[in-house]
Structure formats: C-alpha cells, structure tokens
N, C-alpha and C. Protein backbone atom coordinates (compact mmCIF):
# COMPACT_ATOMS: atom_id res chain seq x y z
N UNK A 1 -55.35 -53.77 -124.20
CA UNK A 1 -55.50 -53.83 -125.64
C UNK A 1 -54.49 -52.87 -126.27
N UNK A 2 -53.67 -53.49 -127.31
CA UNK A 2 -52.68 -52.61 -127.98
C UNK A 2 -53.18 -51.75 -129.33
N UNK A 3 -53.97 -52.25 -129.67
CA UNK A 3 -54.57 -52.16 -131.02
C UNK A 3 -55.89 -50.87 -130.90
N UNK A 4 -55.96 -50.03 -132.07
CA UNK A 4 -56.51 -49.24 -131.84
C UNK A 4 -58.09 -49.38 -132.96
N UNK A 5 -59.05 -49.07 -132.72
CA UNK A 5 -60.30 -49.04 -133.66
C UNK A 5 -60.40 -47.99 -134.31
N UNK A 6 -60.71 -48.27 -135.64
CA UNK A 6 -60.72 -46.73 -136.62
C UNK A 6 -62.25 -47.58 -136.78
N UNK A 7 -62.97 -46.03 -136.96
CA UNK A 7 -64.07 -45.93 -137.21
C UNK A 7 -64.55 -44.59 -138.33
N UNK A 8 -65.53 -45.12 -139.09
CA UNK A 8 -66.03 -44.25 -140.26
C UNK A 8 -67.28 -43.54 -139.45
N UNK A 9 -67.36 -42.49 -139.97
CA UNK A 9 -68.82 -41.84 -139.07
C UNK A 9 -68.45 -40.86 -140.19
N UNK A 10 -70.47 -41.00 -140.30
CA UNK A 10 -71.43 -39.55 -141.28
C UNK A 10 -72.10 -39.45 -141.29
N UNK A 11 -72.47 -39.45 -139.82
CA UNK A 11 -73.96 -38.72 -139.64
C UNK A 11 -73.81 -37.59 -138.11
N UNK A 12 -74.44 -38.35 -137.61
CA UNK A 12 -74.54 -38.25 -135.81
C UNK A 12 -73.33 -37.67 -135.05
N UNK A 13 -72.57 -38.82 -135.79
CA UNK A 13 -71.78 -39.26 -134.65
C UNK A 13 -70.23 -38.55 -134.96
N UNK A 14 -70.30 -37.92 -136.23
CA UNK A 14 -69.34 -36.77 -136.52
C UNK A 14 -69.05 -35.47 -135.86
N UNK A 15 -67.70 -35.19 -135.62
CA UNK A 15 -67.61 -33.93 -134.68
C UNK A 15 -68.81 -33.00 -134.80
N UNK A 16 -68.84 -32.57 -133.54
CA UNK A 16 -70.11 -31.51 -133.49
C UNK A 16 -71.72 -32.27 -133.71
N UNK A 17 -71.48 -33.35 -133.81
CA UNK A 17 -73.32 -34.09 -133.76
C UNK A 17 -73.56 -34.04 -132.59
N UNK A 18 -75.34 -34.42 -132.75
CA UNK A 18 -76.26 -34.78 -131.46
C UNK A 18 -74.91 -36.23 -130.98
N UNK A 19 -74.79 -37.00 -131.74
CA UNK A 19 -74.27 -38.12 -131.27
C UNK A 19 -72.75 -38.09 -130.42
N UNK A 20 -72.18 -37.60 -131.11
CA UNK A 20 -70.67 -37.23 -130.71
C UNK A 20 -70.58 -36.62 -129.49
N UNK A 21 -71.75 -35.17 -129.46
CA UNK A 21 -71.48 -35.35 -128.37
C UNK A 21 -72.04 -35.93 -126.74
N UNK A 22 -73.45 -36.53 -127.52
CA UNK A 22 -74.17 -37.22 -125.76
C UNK A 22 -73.18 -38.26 -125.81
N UNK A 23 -72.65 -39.18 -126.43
CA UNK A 23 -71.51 -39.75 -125.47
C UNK A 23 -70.24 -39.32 -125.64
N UNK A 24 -69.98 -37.70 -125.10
CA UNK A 24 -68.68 -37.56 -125.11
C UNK A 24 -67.35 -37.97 -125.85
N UNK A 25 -67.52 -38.14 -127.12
CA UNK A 25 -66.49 -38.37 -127.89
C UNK A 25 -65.33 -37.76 -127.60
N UNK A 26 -65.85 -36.41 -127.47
CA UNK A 26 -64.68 -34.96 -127.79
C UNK A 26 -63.23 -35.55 -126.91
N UNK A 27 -63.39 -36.01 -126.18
CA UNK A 27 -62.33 -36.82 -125.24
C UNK A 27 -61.76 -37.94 -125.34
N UNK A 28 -62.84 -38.95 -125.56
CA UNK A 28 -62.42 -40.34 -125.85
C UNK A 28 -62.23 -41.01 -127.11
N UNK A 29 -62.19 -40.07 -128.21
CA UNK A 29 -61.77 -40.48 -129.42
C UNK A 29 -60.57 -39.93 -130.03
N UNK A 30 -59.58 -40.22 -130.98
CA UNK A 30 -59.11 -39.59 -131.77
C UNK A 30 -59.30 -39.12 -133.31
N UNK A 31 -59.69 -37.58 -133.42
CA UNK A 31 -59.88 -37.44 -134.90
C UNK A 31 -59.19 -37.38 -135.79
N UNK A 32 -59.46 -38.24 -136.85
CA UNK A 32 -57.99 -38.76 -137.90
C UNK A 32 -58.31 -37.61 -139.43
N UNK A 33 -59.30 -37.34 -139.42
CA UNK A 33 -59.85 -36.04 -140.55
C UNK A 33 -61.02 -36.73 -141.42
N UNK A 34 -61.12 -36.23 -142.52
CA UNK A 34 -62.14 -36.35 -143.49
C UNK A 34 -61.95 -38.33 -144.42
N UNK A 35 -62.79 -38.39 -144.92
CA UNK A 35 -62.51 -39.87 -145.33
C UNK A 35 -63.84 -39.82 -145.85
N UNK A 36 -63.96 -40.83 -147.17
CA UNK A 36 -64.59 -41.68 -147.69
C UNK A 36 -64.72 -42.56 -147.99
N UNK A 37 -66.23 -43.04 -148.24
CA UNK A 37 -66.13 -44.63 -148.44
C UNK A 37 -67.38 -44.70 -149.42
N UNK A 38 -67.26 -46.00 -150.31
CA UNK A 38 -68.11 -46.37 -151.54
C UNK A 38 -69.85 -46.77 -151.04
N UNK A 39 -70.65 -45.84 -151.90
CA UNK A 39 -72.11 -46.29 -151.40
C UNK A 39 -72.83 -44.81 -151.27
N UNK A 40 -73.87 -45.55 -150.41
CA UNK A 40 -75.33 -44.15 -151.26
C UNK A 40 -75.36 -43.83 -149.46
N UNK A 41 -75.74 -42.55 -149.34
CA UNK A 41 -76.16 -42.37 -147.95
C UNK A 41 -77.97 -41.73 -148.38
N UNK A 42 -78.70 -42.28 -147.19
CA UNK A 42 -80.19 -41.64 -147.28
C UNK A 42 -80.36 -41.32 -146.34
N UNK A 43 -81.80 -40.53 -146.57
CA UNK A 43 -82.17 -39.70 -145.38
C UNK A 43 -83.11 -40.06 -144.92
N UNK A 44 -83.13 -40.61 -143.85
CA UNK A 44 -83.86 -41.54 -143.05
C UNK A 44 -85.06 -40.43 -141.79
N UNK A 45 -84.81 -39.27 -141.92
CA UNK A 45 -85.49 -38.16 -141.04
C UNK A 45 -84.39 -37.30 -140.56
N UNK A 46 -84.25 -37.86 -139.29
CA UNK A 46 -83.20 -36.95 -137.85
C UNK A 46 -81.99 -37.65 -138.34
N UNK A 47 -81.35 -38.58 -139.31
CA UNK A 47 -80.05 -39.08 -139.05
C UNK A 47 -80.36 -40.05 -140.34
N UNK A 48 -79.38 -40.12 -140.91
CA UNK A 48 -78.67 -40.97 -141.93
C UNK A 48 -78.63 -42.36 -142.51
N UNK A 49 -78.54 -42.99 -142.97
CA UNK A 49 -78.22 -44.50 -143.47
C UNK A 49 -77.41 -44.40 -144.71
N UNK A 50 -76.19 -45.44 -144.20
CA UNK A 50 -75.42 -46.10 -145.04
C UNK A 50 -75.42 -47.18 -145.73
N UNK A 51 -75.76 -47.11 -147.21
CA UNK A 51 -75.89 -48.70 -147.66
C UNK A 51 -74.23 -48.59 -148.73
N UNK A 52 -73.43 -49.47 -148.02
CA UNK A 52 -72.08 -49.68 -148.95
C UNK A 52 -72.45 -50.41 -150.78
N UNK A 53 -71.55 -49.84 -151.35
CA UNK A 53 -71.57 -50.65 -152.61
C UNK A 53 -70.88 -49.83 -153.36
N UNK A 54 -71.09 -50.18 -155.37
CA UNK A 54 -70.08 -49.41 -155.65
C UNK A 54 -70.70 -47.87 -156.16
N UNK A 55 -72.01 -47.61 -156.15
CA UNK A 55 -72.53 -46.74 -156.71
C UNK A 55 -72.13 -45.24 -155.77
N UNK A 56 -71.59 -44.73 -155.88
CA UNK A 56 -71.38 -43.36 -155.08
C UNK A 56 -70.36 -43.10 -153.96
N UNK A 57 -70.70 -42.14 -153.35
CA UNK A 57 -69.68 -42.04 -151.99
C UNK A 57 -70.04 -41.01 -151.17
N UNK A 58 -69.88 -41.45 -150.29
CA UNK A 58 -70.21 -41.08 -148.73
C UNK A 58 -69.46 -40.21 -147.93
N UNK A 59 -69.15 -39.09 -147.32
CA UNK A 59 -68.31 -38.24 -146.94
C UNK A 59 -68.77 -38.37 -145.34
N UNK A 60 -67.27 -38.77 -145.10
CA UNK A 60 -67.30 -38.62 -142.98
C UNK A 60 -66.31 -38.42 -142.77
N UNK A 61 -65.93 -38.65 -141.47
CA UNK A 61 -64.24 -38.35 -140.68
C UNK A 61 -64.14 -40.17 -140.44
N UNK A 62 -62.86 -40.05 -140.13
CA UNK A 62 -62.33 -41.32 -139.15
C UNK A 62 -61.80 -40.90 -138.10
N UNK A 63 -62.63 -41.63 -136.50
CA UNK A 63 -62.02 -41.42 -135.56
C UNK A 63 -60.92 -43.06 -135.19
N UNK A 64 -60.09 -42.70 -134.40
CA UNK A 64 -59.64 -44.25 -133.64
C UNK A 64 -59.76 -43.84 -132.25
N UNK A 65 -59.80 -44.83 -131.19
CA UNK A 65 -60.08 -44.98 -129.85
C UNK A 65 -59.56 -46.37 -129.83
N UNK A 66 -58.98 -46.59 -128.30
CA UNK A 66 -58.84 -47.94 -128.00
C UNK A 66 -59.59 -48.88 -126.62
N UNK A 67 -60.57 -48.19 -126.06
CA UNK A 67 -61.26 -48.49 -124.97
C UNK A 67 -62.46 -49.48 -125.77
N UNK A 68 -62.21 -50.60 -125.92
CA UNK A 68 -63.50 -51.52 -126.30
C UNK A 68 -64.65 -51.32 -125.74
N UNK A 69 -64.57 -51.29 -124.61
CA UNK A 69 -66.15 -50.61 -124.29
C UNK A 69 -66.80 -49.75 -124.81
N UNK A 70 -65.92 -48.89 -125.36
CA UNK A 70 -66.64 -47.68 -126.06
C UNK A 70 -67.83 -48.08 -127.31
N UNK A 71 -67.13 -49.31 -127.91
CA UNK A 71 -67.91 -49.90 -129.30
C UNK A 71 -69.06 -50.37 -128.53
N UNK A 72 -69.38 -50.89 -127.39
CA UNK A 72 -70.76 -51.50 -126.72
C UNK A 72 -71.42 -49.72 -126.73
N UNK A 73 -70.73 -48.97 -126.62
CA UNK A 73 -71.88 -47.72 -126.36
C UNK A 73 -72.25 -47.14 -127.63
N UNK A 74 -71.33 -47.12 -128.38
CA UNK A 74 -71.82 -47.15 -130.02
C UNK A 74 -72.35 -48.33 -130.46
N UNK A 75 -72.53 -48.95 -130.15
CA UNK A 75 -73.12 -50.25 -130.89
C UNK A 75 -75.10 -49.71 -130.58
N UNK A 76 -74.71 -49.75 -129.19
CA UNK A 76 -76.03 -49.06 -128.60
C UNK A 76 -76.69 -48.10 -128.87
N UNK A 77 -75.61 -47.16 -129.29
CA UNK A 77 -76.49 -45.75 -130.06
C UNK A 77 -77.24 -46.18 -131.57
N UNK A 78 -76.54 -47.04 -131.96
CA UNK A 78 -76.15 -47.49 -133.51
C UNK A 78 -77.59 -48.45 -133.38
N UNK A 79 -78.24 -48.68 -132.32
CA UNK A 79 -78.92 -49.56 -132.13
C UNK A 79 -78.52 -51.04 -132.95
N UNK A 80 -77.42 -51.33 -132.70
CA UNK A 80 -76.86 -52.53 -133.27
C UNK A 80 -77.03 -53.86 -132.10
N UNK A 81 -77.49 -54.94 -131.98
CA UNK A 81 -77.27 -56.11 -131.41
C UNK A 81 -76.79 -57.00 -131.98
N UNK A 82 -75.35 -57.32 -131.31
CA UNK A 82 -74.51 -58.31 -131.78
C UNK A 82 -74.77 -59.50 -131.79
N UNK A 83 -75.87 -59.89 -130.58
CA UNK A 83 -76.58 -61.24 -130.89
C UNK A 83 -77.66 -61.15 -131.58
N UNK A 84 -78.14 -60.35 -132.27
CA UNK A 84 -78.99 -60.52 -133.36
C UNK A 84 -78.62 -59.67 -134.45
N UNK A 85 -77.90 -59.60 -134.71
CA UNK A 85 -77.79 -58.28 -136.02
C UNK A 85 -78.26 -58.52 -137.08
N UNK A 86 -79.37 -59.07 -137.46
CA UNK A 86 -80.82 -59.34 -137.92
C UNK A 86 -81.72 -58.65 -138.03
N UNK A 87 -81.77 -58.74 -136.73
CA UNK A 87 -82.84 -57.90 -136.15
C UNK A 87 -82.21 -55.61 -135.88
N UNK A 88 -81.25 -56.11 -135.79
CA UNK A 88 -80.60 -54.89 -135.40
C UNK A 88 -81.26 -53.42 -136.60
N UNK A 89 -81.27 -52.31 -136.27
CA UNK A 89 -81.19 -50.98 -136.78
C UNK A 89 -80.47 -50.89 -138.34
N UNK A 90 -78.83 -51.10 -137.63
CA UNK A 90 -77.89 -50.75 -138.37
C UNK A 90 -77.19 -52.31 -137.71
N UNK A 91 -75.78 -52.68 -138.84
CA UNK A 91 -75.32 -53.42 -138.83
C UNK A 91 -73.72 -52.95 -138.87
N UNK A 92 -73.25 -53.44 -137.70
CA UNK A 92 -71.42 -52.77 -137.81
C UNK A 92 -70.64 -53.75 -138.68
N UNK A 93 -70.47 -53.59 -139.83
CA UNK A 93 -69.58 -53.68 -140.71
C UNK A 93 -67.92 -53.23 -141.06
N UNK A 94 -66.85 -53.86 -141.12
CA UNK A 94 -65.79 -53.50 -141.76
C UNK A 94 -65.76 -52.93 -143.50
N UNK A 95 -65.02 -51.68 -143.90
CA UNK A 95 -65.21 -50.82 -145.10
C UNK A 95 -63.67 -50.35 -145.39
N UNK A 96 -63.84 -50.66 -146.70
CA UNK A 96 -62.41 -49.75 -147.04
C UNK A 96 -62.25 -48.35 -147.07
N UNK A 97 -61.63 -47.71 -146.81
CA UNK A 97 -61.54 -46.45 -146.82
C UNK A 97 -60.95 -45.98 -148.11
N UNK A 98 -61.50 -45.13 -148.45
CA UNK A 98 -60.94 -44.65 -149.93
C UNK A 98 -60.03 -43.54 -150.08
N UNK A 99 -59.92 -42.53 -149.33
CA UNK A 99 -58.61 -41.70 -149.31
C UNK A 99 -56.94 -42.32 -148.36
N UNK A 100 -57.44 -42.64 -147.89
CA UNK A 100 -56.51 -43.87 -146.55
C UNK A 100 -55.87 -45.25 -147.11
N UNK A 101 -56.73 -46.03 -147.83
CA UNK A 101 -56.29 -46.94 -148.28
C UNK A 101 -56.72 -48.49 -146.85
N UNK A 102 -57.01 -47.59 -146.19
CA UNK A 102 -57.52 -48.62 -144.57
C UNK A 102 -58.36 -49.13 -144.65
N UNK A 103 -58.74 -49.90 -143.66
CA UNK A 103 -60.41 -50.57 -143.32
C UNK A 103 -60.51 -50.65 -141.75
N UNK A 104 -61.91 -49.66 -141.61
CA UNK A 104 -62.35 -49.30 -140.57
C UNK A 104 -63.98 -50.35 -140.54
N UNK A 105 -64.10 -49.68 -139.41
CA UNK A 105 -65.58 -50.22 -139.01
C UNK A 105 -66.81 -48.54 -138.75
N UNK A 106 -67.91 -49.63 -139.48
CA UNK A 106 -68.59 -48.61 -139.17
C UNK A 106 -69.81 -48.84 -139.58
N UNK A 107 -71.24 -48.39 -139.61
CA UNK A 107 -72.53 -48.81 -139.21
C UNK A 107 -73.50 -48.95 -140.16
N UNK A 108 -73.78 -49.82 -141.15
CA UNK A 108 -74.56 -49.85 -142.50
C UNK A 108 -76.38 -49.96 -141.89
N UNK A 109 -77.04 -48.73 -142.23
CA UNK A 109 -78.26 -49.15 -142.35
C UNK A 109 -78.71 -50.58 -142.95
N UNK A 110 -79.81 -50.92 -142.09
CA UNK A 110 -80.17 -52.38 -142.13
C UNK A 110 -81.74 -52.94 -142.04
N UNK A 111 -82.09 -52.06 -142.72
CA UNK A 111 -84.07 -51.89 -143.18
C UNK A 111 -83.63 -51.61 -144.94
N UNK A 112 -84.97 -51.56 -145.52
CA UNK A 112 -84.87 -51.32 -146.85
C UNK A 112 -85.40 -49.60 -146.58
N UNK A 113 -84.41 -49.18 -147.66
CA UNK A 113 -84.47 -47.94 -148.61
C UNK A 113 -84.99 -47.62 -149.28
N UNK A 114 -86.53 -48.28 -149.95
CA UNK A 114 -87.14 -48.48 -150.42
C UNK A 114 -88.07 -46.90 -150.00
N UNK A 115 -88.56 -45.85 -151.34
CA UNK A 115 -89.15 -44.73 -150.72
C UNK A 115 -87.91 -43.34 -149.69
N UNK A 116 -87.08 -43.91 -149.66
CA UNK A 116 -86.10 -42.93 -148.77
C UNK A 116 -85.03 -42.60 -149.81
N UNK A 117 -85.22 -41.03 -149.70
CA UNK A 117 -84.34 -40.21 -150.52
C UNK A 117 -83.29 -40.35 -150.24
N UNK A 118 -82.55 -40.19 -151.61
CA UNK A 118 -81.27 -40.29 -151.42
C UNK A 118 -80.69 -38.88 -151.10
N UNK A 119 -79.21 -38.90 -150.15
CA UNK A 119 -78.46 -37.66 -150.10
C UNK A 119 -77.32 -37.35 -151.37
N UNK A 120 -77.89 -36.77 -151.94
CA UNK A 120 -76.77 -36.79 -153.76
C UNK A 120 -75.81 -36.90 -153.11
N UNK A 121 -75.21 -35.62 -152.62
CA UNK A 121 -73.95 -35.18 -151.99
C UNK A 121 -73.30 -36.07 -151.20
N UNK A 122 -74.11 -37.48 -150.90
CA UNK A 122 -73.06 -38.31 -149.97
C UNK A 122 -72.60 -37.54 -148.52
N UNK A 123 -73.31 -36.50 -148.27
CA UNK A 123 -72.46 -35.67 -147.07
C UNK A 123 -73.64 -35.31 -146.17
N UNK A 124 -73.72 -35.89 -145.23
CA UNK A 124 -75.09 -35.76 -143.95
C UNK A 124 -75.05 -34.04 -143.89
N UNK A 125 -74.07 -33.54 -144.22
CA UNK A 125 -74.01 -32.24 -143.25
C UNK A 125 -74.27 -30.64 -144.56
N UNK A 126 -74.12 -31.38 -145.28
CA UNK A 126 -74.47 -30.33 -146.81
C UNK A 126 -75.81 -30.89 -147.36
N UNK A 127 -76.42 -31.62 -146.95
CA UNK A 127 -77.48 -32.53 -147.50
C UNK A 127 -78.68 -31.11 -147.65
C-alpha cells in the first residue's frame, strides 16, 4: 500500500491515552499535531463521543499510518463493525479537517446523546 491514512482522534486514542497506548501507537503511527473538526463532543463517562455537524468544534491531533491492519484494531477498539455499522458503538466516518484543509477518517459516536453532557470546550482533555 502506497497511500497513507490520516486519522482524527479526541479522546482515547490521543497521545498519552488509555487508548494510544494499549495498542501501541507510540510506534506505529505518525503524529501530524493538533487539528480540528466541526461538531459537539460529549461525555459519555471514561471516553468521549463525536457527533459531526456545524454547531461547534472538536479539538484532537491527526495521526497517519500505513499498515491497514492497524484500522481492523481501531475499528475494534472503536467498537466499530463494518458489517454492521448499525449496530456498531461508533461509526468510522470521513471529516474535513479544519486547520489542514484535509479529510481524514475518524469515529462518530453512534447511540443518541440524548441526557449526555456536552464538553463546551470541544477538548476531551481540558473537559
């Protein structure tokens, strides 16, 4: 594969998370810096949800990696199923990036928000 995956992350799975590091990111990713993207983040307990749209913004990094497998192990953390993403957690979605001008992929909560506070700050980590 020549092509590389940029990915949005703001929660977990941002340098220094529970997520980042049980599957070893620190190695197998590249960190591209800070980035945002349009939409509300909530606080779901231990970790985050992303619902995109135009109301607000969301503060994460962008990593890229090019090992496709890697997205089956995030997909998995993400509790995402590609044959049902219906049924799935979170849903992996493509997003524009708003300081970049790019479009990455990355993991939209996929239950209702209904009762779940919002994070003003858009930022898992100042929340």
């Amino acid at each position: 594969m020549d092509e590389s995956f940029l990915f949005f992350v703001y929660g977990l799975l941002m340098s220094g998370g529970s997520g980042f590091r049980a599957l070893g990111l620190e190695t197998r990713v590249r960190r591209l810096g800070p980035e945002r993207v349009a939409g509300r983040l909530y606080h779901l307990g231990d970790y985050p949800g992303l619902i995109t749209g135009r109301h607000g913004l969301v503060q994460g990094e962008i990593f890229s990696f090019r090992d496709p497998r890697l997205i089956e192990e995030l997909d998995a953390y993400e509790l995402f199923d590609a044959d049902d993403p219906r049924r799935s957690e979170y849903r992996r979605i493509e997003v524009d990036l708003l300081g970049s001008g790019k479009r990455a992929w990355t993991y939209e909560y996929n239950r209702s928000v209904k009762s779940r506070p919002i994070i003003a700050t858009g930022n898992w980590r100042t929340r």
